[in-house]
N, C-alpha and C. Protein backbone atom coordinates (compact mmCIF):
# COMPACT_ATOMS: atom_id res chain seq x y z
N UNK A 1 30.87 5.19 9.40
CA UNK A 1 29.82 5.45 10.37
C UNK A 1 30.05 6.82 10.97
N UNK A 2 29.07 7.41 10.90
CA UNK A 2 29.12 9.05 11.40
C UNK A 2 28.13 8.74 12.83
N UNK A 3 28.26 9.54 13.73
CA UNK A 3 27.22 9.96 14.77
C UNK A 3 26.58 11.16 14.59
N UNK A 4 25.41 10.98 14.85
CA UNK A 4 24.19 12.04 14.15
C UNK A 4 23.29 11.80 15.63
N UNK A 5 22.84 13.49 15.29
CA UNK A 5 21.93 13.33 16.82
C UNK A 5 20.57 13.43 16.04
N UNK A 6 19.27 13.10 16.42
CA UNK A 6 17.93 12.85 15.80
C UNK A 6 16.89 12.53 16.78
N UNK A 7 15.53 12.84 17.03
CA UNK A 7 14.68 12.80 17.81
C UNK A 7 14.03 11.37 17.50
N UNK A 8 14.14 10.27 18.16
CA UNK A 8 13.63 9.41 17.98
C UNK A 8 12.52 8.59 19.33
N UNK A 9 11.62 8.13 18.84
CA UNK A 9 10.54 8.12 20.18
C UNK A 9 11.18 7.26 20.94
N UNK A 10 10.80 6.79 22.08
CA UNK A 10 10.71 6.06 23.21
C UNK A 10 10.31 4.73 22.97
N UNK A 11 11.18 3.69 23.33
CA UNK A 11 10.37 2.50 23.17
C UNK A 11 9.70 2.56 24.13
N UNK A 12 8.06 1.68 23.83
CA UNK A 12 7.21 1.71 24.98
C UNK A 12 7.42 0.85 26.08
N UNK A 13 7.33 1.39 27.38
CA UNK A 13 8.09 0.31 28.10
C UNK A 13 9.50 0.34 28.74
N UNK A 14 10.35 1.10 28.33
CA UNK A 14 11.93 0.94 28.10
C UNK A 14 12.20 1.79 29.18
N UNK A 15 12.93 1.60 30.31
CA UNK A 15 13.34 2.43 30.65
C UNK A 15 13.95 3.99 30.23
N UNK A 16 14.36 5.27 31.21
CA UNK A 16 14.77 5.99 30.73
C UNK A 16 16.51 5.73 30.43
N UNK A 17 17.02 6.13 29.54
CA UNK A 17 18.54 5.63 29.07
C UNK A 17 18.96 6.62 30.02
N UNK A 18 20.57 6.00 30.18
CA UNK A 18 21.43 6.63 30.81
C UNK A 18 22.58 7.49 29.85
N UNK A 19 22.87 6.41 28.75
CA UNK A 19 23.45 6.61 27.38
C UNK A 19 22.67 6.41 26.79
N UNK A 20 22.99 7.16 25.35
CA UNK A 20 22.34 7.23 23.98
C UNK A 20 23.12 7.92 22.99
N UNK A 21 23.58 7.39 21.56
CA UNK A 21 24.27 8.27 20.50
C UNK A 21 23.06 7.57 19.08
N UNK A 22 23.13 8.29 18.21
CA UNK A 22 22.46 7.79 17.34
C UNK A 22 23.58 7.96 16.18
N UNK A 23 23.41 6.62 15.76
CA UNK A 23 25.07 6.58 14.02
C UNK A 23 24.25 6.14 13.10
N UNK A 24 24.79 7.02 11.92
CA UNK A 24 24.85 6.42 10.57
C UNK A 24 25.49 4.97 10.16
N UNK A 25 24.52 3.97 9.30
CA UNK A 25 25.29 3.14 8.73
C UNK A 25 25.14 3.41 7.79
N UNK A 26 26.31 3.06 6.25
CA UNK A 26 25.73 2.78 5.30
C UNK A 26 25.60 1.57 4.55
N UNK A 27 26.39 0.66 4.94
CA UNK A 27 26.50 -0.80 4.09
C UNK A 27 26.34 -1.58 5.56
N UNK A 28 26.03 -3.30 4.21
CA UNK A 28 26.19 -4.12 5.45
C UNK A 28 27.76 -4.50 5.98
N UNK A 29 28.50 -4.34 5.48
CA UNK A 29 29.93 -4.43 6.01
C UNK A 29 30.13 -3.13 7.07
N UNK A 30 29.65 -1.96 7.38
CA UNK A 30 29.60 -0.84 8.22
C UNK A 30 28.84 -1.35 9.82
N UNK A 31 27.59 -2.12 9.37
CA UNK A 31 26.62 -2.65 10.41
C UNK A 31 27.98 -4.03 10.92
N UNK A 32 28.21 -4.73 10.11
CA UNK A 32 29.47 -5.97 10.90
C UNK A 32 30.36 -5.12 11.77
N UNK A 33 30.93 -4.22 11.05
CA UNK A 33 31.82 -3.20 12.04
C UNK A 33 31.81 -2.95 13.22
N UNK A 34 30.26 -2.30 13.06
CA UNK A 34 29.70 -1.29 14.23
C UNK A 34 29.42 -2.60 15.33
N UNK A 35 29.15 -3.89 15.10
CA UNK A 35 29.17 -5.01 15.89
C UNK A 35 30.64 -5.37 16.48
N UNK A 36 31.55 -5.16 15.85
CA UNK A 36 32.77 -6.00 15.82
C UNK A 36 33.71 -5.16 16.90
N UNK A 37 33.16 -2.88 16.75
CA UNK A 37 33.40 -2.23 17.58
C UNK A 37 32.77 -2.52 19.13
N UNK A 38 31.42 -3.06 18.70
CA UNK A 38 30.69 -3.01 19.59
C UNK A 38 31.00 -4.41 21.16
N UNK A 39 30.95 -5.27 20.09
CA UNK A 39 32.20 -5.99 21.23
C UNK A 39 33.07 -5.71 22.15
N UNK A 40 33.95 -4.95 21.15
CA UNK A 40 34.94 -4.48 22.65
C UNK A 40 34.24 -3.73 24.16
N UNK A 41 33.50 -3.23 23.81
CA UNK A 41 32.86 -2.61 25.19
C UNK A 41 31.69 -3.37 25.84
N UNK A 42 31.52 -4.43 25.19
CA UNK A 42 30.90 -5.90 26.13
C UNK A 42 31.65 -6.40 27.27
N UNK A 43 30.35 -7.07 28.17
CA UNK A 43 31.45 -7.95 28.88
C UNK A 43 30.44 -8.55 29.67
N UNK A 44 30.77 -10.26 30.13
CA UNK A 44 29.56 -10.77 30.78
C UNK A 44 29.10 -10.33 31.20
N UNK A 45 27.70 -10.51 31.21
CA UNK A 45 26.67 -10.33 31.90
C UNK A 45 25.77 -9.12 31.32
N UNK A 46 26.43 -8.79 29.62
CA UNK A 46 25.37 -7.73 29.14
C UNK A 46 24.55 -8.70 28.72
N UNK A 47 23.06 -7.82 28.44
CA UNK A 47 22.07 -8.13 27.75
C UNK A 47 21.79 -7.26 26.50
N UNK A 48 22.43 -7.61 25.38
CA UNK A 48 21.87 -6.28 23.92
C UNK A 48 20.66 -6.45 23.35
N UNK A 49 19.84 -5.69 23.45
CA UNK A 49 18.40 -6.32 22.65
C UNK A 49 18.83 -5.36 21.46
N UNK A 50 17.68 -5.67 20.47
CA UNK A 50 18.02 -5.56 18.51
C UNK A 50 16.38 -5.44 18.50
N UNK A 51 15.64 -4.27 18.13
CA UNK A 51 15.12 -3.92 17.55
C UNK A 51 15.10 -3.21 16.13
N UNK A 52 14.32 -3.89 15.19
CA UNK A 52 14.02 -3.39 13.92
C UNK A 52 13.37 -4.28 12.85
N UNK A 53 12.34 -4.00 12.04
CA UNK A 53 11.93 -4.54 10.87
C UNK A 53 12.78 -5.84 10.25
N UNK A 54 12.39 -6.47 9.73
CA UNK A 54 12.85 -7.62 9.12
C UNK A 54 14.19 -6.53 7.86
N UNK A 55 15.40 -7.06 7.61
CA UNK A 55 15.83 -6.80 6.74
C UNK A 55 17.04 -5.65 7.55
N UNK A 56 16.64 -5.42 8.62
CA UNK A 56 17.21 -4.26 9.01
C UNK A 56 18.62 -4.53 9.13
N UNK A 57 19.55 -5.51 9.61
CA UNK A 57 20.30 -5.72 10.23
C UNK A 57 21.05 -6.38 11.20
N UNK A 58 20.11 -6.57 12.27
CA UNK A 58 20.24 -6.87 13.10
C UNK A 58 21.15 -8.53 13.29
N UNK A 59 20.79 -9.36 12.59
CA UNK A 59 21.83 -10.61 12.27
C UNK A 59 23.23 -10.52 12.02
N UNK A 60 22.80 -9.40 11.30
CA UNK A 60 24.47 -9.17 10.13
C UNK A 60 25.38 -8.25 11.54
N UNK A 61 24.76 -7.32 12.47
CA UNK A 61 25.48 -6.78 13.53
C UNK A 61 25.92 -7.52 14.60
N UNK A 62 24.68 -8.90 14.45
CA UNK A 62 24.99 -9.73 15.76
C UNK A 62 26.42 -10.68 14.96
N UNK A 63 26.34 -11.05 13.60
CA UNK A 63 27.62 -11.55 13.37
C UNK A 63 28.86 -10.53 13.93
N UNK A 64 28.74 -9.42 13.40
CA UNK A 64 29.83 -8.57 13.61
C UNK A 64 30.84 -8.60 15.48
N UNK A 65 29.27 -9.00 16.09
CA UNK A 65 29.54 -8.85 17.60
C UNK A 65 30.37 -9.93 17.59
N UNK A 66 29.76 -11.42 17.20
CA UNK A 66 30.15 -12.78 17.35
C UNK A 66 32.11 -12.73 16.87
N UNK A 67 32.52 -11.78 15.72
CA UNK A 67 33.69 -11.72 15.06
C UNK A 67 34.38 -11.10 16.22
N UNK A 68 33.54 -10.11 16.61
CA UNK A 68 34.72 -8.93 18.02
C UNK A 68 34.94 -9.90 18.82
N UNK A 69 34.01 -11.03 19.52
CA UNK A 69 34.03 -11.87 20.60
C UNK A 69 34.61 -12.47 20.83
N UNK A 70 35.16 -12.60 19.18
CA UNK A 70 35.76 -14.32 19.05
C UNK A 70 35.02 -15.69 19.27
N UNK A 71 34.23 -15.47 19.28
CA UNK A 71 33.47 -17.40 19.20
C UNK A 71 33.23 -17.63 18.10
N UNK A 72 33.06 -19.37 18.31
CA UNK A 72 33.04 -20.24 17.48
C UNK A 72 31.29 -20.11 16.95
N UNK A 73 31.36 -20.94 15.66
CA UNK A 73 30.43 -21.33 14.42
C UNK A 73 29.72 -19.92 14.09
N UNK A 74 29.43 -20.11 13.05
CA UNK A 74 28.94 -18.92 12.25
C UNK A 74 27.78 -18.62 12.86
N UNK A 75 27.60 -17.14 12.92
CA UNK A 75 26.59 -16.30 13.94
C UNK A 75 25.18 -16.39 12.55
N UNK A 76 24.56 -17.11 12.67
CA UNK A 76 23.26 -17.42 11.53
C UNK A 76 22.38 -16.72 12.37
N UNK A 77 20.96 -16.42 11.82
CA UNK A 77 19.83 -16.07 12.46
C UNK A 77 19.10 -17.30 13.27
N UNK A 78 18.77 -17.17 14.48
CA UNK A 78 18.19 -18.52 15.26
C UNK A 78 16.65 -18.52 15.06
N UNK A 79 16.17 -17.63 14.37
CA UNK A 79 14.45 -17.58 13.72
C UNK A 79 13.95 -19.13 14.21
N UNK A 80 14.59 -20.16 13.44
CA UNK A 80 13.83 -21.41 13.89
C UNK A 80 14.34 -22.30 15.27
N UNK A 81 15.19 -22.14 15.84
CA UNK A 81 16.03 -22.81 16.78
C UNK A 81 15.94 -21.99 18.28
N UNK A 82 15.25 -20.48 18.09
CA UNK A 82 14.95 -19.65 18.81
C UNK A 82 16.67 -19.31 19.38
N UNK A 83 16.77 -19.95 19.99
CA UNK A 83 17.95 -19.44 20.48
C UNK A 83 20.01 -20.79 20.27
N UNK A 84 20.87 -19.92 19.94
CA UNK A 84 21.37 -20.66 19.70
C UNK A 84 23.22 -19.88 20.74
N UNK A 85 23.61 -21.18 21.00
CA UNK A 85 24.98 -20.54 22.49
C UNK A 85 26.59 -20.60 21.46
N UNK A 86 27.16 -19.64 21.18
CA UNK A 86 28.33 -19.96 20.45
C UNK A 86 29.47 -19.51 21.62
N UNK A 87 30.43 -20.59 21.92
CA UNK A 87 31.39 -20.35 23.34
C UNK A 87 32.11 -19.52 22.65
N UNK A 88 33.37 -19.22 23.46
CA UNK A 88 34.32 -18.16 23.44
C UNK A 88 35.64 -19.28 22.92
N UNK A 89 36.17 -18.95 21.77
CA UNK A 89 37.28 -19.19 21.46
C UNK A 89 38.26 -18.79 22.06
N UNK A 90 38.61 -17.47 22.95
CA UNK A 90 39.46 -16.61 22.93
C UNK A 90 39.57 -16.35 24.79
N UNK A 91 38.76 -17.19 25.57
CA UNK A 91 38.70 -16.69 26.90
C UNK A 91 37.47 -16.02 27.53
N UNK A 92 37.17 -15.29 26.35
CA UNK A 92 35.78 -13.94 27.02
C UNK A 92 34.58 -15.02 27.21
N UNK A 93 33.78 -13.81 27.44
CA UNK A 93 32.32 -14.83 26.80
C UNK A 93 31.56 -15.26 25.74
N UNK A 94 30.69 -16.48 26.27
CA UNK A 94 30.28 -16.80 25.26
C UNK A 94 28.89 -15.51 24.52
N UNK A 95 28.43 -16.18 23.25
CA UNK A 95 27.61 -15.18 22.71
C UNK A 95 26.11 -15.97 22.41
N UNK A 96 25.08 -15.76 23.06
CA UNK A 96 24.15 -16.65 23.54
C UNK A 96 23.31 -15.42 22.18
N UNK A 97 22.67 -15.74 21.42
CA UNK A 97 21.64 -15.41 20.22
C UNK A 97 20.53 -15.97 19.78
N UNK A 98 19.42 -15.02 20.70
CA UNK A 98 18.01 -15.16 20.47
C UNK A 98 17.19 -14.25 19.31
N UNK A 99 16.38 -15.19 18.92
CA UNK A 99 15.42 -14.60 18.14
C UNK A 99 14.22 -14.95 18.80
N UNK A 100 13.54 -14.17 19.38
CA UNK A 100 12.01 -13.97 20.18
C UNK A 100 10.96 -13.77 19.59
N UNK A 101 11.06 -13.42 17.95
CA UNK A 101 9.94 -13.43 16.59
C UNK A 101 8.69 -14.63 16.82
N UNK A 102 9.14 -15.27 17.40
CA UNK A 102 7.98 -16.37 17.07
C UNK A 102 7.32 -16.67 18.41
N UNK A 103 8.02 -16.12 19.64
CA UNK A 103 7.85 -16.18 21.04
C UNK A 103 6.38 -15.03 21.66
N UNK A 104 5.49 -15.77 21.54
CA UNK A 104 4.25 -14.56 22.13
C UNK A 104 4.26 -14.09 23.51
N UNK A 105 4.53 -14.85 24.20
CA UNK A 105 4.75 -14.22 26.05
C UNK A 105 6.29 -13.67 26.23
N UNK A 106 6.07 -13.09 27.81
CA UNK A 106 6.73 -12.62 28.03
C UNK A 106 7.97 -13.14 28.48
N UNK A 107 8.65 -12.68 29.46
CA UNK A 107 9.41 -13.01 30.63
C UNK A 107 9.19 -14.77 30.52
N UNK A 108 7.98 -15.13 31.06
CA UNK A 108 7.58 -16.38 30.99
C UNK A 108 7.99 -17.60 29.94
N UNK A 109 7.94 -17.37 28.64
CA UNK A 109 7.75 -17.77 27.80
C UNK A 109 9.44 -18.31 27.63
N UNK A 110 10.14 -16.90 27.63
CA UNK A 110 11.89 -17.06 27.87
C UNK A 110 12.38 -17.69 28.84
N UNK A 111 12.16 -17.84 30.25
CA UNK A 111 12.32 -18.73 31.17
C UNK A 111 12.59 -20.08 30.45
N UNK A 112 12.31 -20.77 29.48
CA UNK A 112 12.62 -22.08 29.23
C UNK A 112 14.06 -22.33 28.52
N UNK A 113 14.54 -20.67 28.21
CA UNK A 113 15.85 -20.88 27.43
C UNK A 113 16.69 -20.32 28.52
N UNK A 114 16.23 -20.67 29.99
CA UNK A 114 17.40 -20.29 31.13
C UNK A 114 18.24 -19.08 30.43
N UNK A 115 17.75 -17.92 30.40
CA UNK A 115 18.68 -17.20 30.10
C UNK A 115 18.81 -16.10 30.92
N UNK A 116 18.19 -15.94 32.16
CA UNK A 116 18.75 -15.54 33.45
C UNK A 116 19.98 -16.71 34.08
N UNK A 117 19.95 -18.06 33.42
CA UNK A 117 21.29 -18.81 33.69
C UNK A 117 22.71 -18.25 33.06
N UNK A 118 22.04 -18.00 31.87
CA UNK A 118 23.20 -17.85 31.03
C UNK A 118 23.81 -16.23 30.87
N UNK A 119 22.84 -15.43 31.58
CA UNK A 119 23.19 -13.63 31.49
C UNK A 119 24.79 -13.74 32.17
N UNK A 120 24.56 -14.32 33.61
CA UNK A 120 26.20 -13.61 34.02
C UNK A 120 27.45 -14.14 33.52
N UNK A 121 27.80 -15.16 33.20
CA UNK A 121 28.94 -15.18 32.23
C UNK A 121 28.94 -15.27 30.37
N UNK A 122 27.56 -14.47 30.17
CA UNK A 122 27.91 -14.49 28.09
C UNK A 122 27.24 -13.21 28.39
N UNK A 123 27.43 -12.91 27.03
CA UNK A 123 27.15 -11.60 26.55
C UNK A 123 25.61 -12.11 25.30
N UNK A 124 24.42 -11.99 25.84
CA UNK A 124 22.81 -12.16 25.46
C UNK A 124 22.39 -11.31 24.55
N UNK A 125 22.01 -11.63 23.62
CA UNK A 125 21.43 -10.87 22.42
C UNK A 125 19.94 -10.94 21.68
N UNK A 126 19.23 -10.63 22.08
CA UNK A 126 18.09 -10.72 22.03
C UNK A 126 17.51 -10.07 20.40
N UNK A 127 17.06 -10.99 19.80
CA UNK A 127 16.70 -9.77 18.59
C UNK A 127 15.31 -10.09 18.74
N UNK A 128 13.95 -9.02 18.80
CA UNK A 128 12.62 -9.08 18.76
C UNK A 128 11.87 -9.35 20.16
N UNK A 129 12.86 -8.77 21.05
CA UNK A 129 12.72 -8.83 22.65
C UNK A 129 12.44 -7.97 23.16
N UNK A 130 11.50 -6.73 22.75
CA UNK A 130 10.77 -6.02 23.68
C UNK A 130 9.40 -6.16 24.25
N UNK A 131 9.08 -5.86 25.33
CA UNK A 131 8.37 -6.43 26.01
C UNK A 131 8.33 -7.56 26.82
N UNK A 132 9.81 -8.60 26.70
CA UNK A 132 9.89 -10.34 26.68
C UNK A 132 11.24 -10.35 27.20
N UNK A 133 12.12 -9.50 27.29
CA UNK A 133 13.53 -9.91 28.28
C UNK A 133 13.78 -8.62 29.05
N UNK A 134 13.31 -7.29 29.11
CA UNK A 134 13.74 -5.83 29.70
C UNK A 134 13.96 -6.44 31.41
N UNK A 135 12.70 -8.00 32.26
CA UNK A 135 13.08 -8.06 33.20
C UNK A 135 14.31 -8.98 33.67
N UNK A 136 14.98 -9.21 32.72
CA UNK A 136 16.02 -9.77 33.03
C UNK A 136 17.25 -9.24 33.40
N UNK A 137 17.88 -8.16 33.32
CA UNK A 137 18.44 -7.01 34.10
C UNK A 137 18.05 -6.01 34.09
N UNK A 138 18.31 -5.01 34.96
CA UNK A 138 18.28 -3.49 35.24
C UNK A 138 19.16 -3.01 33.75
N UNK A 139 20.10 -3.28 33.87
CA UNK A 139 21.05 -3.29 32.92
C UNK A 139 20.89 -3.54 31.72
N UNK A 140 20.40 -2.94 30.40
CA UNK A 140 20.78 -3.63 28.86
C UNK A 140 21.29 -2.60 28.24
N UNK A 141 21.44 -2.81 26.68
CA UNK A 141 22.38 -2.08 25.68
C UNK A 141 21.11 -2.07 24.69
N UNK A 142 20.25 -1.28 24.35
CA UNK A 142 19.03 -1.61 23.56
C UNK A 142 19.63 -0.47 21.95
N UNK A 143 19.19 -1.42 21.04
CA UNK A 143 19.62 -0.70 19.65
C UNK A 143 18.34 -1.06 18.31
N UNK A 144 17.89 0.42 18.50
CA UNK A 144 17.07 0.32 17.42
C UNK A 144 17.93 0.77 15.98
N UNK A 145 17.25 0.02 15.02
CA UNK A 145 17.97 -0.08 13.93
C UNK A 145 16.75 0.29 13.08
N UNK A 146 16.75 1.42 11.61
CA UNK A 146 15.51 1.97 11.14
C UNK A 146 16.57 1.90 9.88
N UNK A 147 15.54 1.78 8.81
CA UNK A 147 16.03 1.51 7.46
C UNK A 147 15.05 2.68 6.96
N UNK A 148 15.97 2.80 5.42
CA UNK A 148 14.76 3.17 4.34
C UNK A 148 13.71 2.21 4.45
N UNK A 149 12.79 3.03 4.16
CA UNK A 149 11.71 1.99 3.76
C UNK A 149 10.79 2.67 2.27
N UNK A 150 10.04 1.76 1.84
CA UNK A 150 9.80 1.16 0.28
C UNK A 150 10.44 0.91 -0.84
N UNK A 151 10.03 0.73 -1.90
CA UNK A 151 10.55 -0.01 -2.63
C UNK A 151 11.97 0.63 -3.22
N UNK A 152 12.88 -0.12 -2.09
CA UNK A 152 14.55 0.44 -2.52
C UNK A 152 15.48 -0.14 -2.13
N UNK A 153 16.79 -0.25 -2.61
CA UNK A 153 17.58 -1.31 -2.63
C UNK A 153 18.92 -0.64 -1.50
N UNK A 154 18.52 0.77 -0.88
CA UNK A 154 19.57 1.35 0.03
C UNK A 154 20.11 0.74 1.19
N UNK A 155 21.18 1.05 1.58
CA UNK A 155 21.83 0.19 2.91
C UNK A 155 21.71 0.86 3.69
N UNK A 156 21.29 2.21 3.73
CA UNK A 156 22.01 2.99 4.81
C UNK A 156 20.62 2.68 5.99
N UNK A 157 21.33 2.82 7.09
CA UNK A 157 20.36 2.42 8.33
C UNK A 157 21.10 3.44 9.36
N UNK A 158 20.09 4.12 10.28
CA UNK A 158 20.07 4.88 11.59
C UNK A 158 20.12 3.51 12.52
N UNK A 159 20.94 3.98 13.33
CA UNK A 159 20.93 2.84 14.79
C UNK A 159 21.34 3.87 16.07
N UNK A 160 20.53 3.61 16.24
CA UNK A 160 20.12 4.23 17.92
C UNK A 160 20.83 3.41 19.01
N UNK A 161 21.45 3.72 19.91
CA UNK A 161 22.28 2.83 21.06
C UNK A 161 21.48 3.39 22.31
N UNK A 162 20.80 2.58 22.91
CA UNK A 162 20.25 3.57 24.30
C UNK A 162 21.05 2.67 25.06
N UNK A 163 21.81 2.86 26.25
CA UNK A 163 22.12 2.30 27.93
C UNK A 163 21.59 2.37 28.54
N UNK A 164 20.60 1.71 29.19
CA UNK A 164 20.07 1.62 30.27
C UNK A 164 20.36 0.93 31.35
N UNK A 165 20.09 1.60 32.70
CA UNK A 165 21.13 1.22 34.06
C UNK A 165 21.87 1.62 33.95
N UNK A 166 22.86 1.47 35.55
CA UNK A 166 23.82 1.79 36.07
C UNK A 166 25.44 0.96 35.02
N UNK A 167 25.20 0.16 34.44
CA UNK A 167 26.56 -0.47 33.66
C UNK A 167 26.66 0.82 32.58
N UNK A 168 25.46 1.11 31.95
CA UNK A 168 25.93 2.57 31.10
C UNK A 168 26.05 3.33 31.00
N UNK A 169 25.77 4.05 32.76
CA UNK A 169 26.08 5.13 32.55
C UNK A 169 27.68 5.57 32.55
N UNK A 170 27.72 6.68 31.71
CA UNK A 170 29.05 7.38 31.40
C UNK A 170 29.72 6.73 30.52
N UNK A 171 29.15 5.40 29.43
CA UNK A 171 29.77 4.58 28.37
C UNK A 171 29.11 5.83 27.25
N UNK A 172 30.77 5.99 26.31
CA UNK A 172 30.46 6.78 25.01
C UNK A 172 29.83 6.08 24.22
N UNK A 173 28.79 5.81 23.98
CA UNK A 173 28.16 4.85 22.75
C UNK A 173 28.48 5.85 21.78
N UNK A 174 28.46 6.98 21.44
CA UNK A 174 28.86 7.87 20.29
C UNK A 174 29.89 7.45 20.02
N UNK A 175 31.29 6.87 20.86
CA UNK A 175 32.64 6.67 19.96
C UNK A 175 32.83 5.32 19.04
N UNK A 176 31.22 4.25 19.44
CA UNK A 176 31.43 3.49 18.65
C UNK A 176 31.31 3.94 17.03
């Protein structure tokens, strides 16, 4: 994984970041990594949202997180289960993993998976949560993830780290 700087738009909506590095991946074992790094600089009460296209990643990074975390059962995609809570083997927190793909409202809609209960002691992962969790802290770790796109069999993926709020500012997301 290299860090590369690149002009990439604004999510609509998103606050302005405090942090931001943009890295190279090239495999999916690079994206587990960049999760597994990415862990260590968690800690209750983040919220990471995962933006990107189907295929991008984003599962395979949230495993990577689930490996840094140490919790239990295999970090699967929650597509049908919407959201699924894996505790902490190890002491830390647990790793609470949403998929919001199938979820049309907002804020509202998430309210039923209490996950303003569950923000201050796990570390929340939202994949397909813009627009639908930003009011749940001041505070998130937002990562867009951009692939090749058409017909090609490449791994390599750009991932964008923005911090937003006061928890990121002055965090190197570049040294992940």
């Amino acid at each position: 994984m290299e860090a590369a700087h690149s002009s990439v738009p604004p999510v609509p909506g998103d606050a302005t970041p405090v942090s931001e590095a943009t890295l190279s991946v090239d495999s999916p074992e690079r994206m587990r990594e960049l999760g597994r790094r990415l862990a260590k600089v968690l800690r209750p009460g983040d919220l990471v949202m995962l933006t990107g296209e189907l295929g991008a990643g984003k599962t395979t990074l949230t495993r990577g997180l689930g490996e840094g975390l140490g919790v239990r059962g295999a970090v699967t995609s929650p597509t049908f289960v919407i959201a699924r809570v894996h505790p902490s083997l190890v002491s830390g927190p647990a790793l609470v993993h949403v998929d919001a793909y199938r979820l049309g409202g907002g804020l509202d809609e998430m309210e039923d998976l209490d996950l303003d209960v569950s923000l201050p002691e796990s570390v929340v992962v939202v994949e397909w949560g813009d627009g639908k969790v930003e009011e749940l802290t001041d505070d998130r770790l937002h990562l867009l993830i951009h692939r090749v796109t058409g017909d090609t069999d490449d791994d390599r993926r750009t991932v964008v780290l923005r911090g937003v709020g006061a928890r990121w500012a002055g965090e190197e997301l570049g040294a992940l």
